[in-house]
N, C-alpha and C. Protein backbone atom coordinates (compact mmCIF):
# COMPACT_ATOMS: atom_id res chain seq x y z
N UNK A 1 56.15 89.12 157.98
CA UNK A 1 55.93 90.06 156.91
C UNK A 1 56.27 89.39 155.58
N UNK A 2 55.31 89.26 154.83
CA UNK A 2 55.31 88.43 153.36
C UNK A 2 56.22 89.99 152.30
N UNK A 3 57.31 89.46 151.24
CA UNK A 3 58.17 89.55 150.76
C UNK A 3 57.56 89.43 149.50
N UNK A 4 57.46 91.33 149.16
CA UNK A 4 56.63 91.48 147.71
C UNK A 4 58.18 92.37 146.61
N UNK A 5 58.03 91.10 145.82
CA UNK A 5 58.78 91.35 144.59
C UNK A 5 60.56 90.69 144.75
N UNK A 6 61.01 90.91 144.14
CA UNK A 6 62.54 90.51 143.92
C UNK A 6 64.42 91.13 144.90
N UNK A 7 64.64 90.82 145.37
CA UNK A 7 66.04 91.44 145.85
C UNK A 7 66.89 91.81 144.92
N UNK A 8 67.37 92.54 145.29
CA UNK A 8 68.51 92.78 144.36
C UNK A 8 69.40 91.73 143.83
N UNK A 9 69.67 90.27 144.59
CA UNK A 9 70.50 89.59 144.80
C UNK A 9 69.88 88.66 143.44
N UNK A 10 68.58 88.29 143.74
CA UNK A 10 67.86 87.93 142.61
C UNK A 10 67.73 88.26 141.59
N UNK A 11 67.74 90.09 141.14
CA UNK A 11 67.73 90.04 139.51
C UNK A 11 68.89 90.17 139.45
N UNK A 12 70.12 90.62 139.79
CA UNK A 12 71.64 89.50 139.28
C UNK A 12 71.67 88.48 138.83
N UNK A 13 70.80 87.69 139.44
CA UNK A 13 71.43 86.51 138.87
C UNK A 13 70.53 86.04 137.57
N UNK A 14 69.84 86.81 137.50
CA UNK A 14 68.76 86.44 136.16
C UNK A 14 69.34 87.30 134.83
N UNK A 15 69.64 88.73 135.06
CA UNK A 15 70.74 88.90 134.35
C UNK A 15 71.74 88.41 133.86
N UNK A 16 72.68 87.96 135.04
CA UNK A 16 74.03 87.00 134.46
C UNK A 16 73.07 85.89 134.04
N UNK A 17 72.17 85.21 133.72
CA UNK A 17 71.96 83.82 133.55
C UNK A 17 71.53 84.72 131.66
N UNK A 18 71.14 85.33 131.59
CA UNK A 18 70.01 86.30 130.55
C UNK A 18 71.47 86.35 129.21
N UNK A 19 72.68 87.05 130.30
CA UNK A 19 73.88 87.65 129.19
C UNK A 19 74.36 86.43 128.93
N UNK A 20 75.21 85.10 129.85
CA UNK A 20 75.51 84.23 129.69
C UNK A 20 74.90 83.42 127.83
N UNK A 21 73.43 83.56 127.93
CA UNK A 21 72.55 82.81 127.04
C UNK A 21 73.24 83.62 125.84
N UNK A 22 73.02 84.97 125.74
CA UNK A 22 73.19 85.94 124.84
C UNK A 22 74.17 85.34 124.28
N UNK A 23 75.47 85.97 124.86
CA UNK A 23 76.92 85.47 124.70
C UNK A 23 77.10 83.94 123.99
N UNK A 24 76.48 83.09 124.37
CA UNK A 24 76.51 81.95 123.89
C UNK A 24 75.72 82.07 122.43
N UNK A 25 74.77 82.59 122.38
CA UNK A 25 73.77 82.61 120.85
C UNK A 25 74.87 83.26 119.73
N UNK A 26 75.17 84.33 120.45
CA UNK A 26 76.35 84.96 119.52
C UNK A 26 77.24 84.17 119.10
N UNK A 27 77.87 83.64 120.15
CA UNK A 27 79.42 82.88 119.47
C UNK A 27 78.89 82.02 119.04
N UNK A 28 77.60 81.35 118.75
CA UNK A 28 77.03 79.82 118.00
C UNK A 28 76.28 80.56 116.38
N UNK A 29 75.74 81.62 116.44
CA UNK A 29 75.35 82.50 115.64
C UNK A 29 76.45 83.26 114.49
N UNK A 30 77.39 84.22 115.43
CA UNK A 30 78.51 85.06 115.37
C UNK A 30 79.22 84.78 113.40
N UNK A 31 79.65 83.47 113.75
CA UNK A 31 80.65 82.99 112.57
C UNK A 31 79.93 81.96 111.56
N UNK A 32 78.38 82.11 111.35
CA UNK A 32 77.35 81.38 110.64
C UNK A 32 77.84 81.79 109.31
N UNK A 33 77.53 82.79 108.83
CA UNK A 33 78.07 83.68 107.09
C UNK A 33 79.28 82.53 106.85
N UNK A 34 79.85 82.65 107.89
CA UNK A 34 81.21 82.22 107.31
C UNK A 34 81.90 80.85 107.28
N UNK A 35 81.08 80.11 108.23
CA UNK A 35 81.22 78.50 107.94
C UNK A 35 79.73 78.48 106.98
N UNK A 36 78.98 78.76 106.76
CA UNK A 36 78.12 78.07 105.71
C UNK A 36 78.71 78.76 104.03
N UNK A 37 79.91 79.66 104.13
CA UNK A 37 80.60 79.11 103.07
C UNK A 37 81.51 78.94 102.98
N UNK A 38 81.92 78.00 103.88
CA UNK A 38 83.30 77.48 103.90
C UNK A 38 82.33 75.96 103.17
N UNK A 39 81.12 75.73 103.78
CA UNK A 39 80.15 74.37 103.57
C UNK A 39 79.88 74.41 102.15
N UNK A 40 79.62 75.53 101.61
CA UNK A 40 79.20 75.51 100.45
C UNK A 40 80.50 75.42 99.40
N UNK A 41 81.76 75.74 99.39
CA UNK A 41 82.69 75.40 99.09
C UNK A 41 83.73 73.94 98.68
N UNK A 42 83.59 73.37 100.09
CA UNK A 42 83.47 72.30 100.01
C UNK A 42 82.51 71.51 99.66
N UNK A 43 81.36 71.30 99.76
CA UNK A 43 80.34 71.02 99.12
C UNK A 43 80.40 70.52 97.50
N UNK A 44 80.68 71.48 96.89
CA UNK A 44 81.54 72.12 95.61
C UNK A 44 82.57 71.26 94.99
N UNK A 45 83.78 71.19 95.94
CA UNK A 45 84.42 70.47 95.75
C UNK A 45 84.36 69.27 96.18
N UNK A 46 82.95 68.63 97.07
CA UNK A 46 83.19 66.85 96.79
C UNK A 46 81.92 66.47 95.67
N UNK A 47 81.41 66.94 95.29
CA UNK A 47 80.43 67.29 94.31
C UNK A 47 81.77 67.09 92.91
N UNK A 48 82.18 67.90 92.44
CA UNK A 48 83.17 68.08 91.55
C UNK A 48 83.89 66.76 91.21
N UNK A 49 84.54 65.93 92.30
CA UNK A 49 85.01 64.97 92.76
C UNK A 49 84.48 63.92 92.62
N UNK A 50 83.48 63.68 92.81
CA UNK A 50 82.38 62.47 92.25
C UNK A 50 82.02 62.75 90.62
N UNK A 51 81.78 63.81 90.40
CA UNK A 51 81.72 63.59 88.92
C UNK A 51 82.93 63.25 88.23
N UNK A 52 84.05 63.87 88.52
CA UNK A 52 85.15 63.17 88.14
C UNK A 52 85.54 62.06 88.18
N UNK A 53 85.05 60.95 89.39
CA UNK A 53 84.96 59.92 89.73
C UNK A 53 84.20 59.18 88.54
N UNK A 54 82.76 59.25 88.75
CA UNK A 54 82.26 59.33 87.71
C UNK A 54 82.10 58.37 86.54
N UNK A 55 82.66 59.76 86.12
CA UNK A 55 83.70 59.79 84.62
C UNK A 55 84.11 59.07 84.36
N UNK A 56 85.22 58.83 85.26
CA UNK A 56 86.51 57.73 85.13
C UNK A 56 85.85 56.40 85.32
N UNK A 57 84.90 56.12 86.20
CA UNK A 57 84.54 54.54 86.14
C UNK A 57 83.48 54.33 85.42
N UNK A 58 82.69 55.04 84.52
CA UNK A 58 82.30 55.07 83.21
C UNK A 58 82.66 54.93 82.26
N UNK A 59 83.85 55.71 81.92
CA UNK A 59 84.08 55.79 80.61
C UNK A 59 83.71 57.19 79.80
N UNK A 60 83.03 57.79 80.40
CA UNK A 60 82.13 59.10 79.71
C UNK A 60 82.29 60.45 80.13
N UNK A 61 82.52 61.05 79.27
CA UNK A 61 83.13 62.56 79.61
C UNK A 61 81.88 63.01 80.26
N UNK A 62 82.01 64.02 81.28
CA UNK A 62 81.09 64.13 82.08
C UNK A 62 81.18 65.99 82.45
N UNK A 63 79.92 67.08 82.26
CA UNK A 63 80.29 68.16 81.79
C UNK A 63 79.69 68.89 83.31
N UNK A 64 80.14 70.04 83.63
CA UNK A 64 80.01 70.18 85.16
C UNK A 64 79.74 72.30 84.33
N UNK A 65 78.31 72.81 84.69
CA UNK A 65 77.79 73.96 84.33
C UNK A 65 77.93 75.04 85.79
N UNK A 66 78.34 75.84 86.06
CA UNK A 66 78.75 76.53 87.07
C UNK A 66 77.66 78.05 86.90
N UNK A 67 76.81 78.30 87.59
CA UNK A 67 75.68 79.13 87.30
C UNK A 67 75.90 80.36 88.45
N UNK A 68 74.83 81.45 88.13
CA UNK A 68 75.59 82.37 88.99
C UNK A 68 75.31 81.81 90.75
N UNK A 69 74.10 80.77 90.40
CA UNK A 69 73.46 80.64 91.41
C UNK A 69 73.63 79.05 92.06
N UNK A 70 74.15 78.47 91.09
CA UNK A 70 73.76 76.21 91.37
C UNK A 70 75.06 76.21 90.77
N UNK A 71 75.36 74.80 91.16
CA UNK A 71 76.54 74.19 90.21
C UNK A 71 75.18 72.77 89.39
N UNK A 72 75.60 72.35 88.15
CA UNK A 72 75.29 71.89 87.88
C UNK A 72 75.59 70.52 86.61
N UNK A 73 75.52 69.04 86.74
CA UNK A 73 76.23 68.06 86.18
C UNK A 73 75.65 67.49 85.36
N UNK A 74 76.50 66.78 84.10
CA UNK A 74 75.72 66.27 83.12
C UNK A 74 76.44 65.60 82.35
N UNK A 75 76.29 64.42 81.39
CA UNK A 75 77.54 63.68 80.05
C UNK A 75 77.28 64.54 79.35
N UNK A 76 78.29 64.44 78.33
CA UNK A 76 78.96 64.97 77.13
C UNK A 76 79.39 63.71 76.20
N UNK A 77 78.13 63.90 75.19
CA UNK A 77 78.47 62.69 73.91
C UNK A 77 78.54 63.65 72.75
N UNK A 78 78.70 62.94 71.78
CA UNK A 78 78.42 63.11 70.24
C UNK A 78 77.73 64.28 70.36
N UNK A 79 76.09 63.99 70.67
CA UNK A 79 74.99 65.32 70.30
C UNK A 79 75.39 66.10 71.28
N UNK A 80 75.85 65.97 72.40
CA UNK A 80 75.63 67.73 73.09
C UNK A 80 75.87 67.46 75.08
N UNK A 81 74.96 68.22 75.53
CA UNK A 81 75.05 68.37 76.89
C UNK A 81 73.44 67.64 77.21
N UNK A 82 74.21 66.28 78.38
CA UNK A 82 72.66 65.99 79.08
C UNK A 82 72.70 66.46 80.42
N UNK A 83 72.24 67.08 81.81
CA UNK A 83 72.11 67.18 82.46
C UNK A 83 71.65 65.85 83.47
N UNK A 84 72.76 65.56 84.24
CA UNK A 84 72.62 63.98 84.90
C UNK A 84 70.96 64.03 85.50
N UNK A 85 70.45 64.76 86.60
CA UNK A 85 69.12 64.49 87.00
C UNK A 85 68.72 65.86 86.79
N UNK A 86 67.08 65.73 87.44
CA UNK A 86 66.66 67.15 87.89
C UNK A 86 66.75 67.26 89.27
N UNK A 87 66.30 68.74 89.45
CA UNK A 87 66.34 69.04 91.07
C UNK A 87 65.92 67.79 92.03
N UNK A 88 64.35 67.69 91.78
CA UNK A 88 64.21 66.39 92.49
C UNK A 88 64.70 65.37 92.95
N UNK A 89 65.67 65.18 92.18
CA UNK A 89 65.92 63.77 91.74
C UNK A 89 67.11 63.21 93.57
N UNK A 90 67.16 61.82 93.37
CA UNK A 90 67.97 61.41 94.75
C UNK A 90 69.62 61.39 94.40
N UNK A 91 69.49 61.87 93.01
CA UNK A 91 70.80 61.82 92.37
C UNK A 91 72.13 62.65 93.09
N UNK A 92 73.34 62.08 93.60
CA UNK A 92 74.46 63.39 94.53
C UNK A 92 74.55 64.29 93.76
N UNK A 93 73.89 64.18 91.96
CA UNK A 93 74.92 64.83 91.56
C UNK A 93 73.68 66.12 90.76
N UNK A 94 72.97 65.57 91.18
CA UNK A 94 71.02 66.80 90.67
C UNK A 94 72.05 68.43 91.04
N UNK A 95 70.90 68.91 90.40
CA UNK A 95 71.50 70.76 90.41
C UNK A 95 71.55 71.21 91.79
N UNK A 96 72.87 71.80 92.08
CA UNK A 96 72.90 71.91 93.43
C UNK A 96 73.29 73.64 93.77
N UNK A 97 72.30 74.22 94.26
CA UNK A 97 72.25 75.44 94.66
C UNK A 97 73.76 75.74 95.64
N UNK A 98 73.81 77.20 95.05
CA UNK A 98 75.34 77.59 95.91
C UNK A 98 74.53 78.54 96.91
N UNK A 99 73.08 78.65 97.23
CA UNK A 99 72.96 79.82 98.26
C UNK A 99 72.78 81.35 97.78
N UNK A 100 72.41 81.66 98.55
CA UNK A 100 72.05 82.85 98.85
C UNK A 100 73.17 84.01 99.26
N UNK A 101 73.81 84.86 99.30
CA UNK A 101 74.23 86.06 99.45
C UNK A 101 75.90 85.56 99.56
N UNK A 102 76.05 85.12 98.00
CA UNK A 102 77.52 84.43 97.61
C UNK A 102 77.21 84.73 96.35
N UNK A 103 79.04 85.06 96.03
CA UNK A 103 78.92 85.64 94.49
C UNK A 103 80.22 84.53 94.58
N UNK A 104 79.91 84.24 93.03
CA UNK A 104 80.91 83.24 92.46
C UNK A 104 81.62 83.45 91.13
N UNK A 105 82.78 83.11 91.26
CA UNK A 105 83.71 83.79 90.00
C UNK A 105 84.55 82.36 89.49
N UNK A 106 84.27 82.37 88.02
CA UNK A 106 85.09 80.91 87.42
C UNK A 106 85.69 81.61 86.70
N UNK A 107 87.15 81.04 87.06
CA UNK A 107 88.49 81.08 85.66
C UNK A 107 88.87 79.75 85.02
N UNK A 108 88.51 79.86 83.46
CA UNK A 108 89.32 78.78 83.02
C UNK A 108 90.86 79.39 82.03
N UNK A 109 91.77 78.80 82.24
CA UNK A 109 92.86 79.20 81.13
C UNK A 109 92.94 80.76 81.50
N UNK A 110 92.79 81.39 82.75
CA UNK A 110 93.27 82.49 83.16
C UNK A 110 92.16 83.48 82.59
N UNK A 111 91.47 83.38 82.02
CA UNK A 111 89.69 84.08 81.66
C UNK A 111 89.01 83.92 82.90
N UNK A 112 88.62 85.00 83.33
CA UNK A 112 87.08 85.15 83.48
C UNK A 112 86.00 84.68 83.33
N UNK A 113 85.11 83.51 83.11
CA UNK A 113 84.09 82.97 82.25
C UNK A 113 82.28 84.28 83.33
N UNK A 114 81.62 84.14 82.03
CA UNK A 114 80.59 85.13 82.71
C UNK A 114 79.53 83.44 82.95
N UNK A 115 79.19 84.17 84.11
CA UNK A 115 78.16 82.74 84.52
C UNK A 115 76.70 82.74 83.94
N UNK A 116 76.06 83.60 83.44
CA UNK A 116 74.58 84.23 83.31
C UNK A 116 73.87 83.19 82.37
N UNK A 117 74.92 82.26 81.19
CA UNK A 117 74.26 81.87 80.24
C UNK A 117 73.64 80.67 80.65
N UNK A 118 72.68 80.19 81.16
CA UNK A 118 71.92 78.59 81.57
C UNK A 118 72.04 78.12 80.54
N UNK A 119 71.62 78.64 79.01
CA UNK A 119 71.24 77.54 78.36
C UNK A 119 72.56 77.46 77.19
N UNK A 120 73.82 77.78 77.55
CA UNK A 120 75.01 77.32 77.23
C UNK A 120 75.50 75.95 77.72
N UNK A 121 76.49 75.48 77.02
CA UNK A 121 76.89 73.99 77.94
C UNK A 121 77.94 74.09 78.73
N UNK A 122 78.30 73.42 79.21
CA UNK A 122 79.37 73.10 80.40
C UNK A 122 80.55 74.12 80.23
N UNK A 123 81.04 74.62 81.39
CA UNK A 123 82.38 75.09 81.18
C UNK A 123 83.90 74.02 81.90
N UNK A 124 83.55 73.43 82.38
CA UNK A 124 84.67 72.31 82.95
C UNK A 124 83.90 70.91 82.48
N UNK A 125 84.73 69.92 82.25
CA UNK A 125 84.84 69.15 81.51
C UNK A 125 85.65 67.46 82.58
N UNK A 126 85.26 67.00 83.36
CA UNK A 126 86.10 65.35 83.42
C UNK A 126 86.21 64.45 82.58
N UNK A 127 86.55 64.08 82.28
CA UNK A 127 87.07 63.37 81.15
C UNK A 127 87.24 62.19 81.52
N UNK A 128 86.60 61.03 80.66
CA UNK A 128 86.65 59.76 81.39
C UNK A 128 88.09 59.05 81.20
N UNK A 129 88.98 60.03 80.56
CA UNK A 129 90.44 59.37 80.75
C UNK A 129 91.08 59.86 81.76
N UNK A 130 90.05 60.60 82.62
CA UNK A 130 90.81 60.56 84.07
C UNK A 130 91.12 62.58 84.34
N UNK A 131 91.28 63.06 83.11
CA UNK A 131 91.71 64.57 83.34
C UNK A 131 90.58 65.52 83.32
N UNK A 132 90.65 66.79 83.74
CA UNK A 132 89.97 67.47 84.22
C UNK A 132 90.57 68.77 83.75
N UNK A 133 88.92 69.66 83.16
CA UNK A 133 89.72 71.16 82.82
C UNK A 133 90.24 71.84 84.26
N UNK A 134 91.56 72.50 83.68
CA UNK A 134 91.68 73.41 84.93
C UNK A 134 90.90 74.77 85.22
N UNK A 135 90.56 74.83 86.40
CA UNK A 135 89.79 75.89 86.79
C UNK A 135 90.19 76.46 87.71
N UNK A 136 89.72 77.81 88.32
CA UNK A 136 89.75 78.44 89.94
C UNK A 136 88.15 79.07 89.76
N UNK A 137 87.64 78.29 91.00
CA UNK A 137 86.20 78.73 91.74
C UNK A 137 86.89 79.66 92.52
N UNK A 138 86.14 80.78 92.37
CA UNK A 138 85.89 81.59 94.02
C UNK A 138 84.41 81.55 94.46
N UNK A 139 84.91 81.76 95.84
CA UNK A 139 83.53 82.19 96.60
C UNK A 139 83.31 82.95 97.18
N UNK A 140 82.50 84.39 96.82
CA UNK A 140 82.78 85.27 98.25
C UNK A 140 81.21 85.56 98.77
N UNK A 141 81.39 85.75 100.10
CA UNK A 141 80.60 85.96 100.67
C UNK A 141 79.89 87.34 100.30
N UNK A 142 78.31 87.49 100.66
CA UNK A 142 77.80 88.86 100.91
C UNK A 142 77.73 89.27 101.70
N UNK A 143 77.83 88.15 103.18
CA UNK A 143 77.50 88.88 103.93
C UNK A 143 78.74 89.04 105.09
N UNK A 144 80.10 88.59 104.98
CA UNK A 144 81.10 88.72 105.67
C UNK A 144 82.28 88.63 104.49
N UNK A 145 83.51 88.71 105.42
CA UNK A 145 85.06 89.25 104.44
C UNK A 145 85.14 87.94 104.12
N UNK A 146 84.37 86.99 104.18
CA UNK A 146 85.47 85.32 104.00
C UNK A 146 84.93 85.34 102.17
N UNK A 147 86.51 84.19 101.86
CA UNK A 147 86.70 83.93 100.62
C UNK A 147 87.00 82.59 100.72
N UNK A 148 86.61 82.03 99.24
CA UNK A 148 87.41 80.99 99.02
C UNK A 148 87.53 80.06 97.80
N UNK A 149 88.60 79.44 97.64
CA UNK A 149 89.17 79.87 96.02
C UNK A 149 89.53 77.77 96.04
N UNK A 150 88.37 77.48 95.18
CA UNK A 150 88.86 76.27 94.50
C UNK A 150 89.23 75.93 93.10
N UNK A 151 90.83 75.38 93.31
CA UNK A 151 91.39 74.86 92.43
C UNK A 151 91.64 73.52 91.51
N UNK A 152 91.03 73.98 90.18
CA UNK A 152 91.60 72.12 89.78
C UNK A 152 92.45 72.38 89.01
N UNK A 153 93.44 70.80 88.54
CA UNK A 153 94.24 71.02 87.62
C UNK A 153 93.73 69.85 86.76
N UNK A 154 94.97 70.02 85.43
CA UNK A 154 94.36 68.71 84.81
C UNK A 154 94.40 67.41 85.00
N UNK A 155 95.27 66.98 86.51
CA UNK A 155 95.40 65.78 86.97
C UNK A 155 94.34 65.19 88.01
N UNK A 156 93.15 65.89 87.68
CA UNK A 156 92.26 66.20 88.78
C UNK A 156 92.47 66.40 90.74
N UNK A 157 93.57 67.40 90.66
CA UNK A 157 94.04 67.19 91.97
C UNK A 157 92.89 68.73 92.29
N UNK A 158 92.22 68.97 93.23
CA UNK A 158 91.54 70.05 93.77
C UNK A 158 91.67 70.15 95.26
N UNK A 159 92.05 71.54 94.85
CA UNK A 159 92.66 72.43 96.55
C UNK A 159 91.17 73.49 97.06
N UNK A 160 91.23 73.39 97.75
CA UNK A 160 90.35 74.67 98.24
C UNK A 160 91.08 75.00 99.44
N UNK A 161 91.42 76.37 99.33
CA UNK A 161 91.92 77.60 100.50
C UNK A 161 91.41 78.57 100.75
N UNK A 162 91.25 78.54 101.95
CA UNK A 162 90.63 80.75 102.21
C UNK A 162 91.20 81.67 101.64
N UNK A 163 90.92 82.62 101.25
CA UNK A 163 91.91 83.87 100.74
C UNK A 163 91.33 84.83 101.10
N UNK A 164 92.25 85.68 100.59
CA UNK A 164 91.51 87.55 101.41
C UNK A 164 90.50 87.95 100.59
N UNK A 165 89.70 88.26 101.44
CA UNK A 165 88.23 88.77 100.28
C UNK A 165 88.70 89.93 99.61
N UNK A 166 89.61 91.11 100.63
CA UNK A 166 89.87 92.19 100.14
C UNK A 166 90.55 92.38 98.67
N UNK A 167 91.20 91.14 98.12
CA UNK A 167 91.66 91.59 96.57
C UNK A 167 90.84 91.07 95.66
């Protein structure tokens, strides 16, 4: 007698093989929001770090534009603000997008700075004698509780830590 369709024994195990997959997509899925801005954070801060670098083995003050949306790098002479490359460009240091569903908050000197203005110049500053304005980046997410709060000082030392989204 030929054996039409499945045992019970059989869709068990296609199930457990079905949830197993699930379970796994999730926990590889699950905590995405929140390491791609922990990435974008850091990011941020080795970005920051090279221009400061920079700077210093130049010689040339070097002006770093913080947008609601990109971070973005450039010298600071005599006439004004140049912007180091464009998007295109192979440059580390070209305009570099912070993403999508992240809000970002800059303090300099314990202010607030509003991010909206593009065609303002730089709000942090390396300095090719080595110092750096002090700042605090935040980062918060849109789409989960994670935060995170980078610090410079004027010795160019920069921290980045998680913090509670809730305050």
């Amino acid at each position: 007698m030929a054996q039409r369709g499945l045992s019970l024994l059989e869709v068990l195990v296609v199930i457990a093989i079905v949830a197993a997959l699930l379970a796994a997509l999730t926990l590889s899925f699950g905590g995405s929001a929140s390491r791609r801005l922990e990435n974008r954070a850091r990011r941020a801060q080795a970005l920051i770090e090279l221009a400061c670098d920079r700077a210093s083995l130049s010689g040339s003050d070097m002006g770093i534009r913080v947008g609601e949306s990109q971070l973005e790098f450039g010298f600071i002479d005599a006439v004004g603000w140049h912007p180091v490359a464009g998007a295109d460009s192979g440059d580390p240091l070209r305009p570099r997008s912070l993403g999508d569903a992240v809000t970002v908050r800059l303090q300099r000197d314990g202010r607030e700075l509003r991010l909206g203005d593009v065609a303002a110049g730089p709000q942090l500053a390396c300095l090719g004698s080595g110092e750096l304005t002090p700042f605090v980046l935040e980062f918060r997410s849109d789409d989960s509780d994670d935060a995170w709060r980078l610090r410079g000082d004027a010795l160019r030392r920069l921290t980045l830590e998680r913090i509670d989204a809730s305050r």
